[in-house]
Protein backbone atom coordinates (compact mmCIF):
# COMPACT_ATOMS: atom_id res chain seq x y z
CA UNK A 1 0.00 0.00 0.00
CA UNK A 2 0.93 3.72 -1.06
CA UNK A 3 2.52 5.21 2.10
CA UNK A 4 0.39 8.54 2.60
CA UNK A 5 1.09 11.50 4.88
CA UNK A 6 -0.73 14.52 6.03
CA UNK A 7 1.04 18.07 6.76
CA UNK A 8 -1.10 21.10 8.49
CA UNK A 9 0.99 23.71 6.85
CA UNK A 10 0.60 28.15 7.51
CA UNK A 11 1.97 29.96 4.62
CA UNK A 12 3.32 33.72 5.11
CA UNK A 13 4.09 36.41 2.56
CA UNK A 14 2.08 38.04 0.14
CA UNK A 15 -0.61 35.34 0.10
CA UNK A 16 -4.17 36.85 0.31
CA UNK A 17 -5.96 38.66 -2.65
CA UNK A 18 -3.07 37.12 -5.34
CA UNK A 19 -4.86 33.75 -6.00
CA UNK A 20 -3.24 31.54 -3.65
CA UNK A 21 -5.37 29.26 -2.98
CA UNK A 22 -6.86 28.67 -6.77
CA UNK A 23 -3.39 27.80 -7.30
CA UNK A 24 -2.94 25.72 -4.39
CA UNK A 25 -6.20 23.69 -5.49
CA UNK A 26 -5.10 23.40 -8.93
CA UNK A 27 -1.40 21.86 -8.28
CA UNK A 28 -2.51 20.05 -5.61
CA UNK A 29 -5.12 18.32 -7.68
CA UNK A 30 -3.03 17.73 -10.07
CA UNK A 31 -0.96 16.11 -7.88
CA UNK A 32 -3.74 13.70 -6.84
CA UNK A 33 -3.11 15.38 -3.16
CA UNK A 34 -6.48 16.12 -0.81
CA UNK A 35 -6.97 18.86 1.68
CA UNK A 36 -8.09 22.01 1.93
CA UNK A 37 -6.64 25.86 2.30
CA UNK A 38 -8.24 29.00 3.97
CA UNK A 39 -7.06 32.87 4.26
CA UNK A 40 -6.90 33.56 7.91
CA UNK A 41 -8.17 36.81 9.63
CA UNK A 42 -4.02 37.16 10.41
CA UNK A 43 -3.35 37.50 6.89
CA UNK A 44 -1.72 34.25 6.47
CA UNK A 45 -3.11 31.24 4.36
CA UNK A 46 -3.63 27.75 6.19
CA UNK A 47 -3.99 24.37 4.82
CA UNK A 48 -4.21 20.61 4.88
CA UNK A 49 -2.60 18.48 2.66
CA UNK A 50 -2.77 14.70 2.27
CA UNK A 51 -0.55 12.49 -0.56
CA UNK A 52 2.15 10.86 -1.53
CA UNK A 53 5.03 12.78 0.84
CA UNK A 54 7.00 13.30 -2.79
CA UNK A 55 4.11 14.38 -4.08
CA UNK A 56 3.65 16.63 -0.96
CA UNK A 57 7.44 17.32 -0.99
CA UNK A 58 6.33 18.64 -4.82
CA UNK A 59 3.24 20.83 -4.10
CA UNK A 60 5.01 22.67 -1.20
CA UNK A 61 7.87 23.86 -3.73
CA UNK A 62 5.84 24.76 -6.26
CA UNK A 63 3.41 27.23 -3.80
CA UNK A 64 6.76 28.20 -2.38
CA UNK A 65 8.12 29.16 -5.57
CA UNK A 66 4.85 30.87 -5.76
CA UNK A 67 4.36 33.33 -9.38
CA UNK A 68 4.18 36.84 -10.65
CA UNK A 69 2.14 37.76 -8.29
CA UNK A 70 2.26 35.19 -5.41
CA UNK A 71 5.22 35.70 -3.17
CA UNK A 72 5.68 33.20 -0.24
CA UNK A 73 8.03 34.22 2.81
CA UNK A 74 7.56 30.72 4.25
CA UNK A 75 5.77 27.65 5.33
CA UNK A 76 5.41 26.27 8.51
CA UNK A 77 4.18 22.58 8.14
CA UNK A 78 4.32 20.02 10.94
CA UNK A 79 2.84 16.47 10.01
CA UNK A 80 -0.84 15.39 11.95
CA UNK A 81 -3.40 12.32 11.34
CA UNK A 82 -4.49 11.48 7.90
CA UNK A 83 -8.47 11.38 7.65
CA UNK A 84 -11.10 10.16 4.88
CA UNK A 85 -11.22 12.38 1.95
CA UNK A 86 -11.85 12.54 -1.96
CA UNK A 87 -10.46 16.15 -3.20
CA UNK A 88 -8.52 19.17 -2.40
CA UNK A 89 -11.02 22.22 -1.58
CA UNK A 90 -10.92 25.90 -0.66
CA UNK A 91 -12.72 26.75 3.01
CA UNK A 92 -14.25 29.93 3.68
């Protein structure tokens, strides 16, 4: 069986109003990785993300490479318990 791991991550930087999470959804799905990621009333973005940890180890370089207009200062992740779930979704 796959191994899978699961990584509670806050990102910091220019992060909210620049598309963040759209592009979080759409690498991460491409990635086949679940989750979910939220802007925070702090200004900082937070997320769950579930996968293979290389595909995980792929998804956090890419969103801290960020783009044009995305610019990540960092991301704190620390690893917690998987759960049951089908697809990677924005919160509100």
């Amino acid at each position: 069986m796959e191994q899978i791991k699961r990584y509670k991550a806050v990102i910091t930087g220019n992060v909210q109003g620049v598309g963040l999470r759209v592009f979080v959804v759409d690498n991460a799905s491409k990635l086949g990785i679940t989750g979910w990621v939220k802007n925070m009333a702090d200004g900082t973005v937070e997320m769950e993300a579930q996968g293979n940890p290389d595909k995980l180890d792929q998804l956090f370089a890419t969103i801290k490479k960020g783009n044009f207009i995305i610019k990540v200062d960092n991301i704190d992740y620390t690893e917690i318990d998987c759960v049951e779930e089908t697809s990677f979704i924005i919160k509100y």
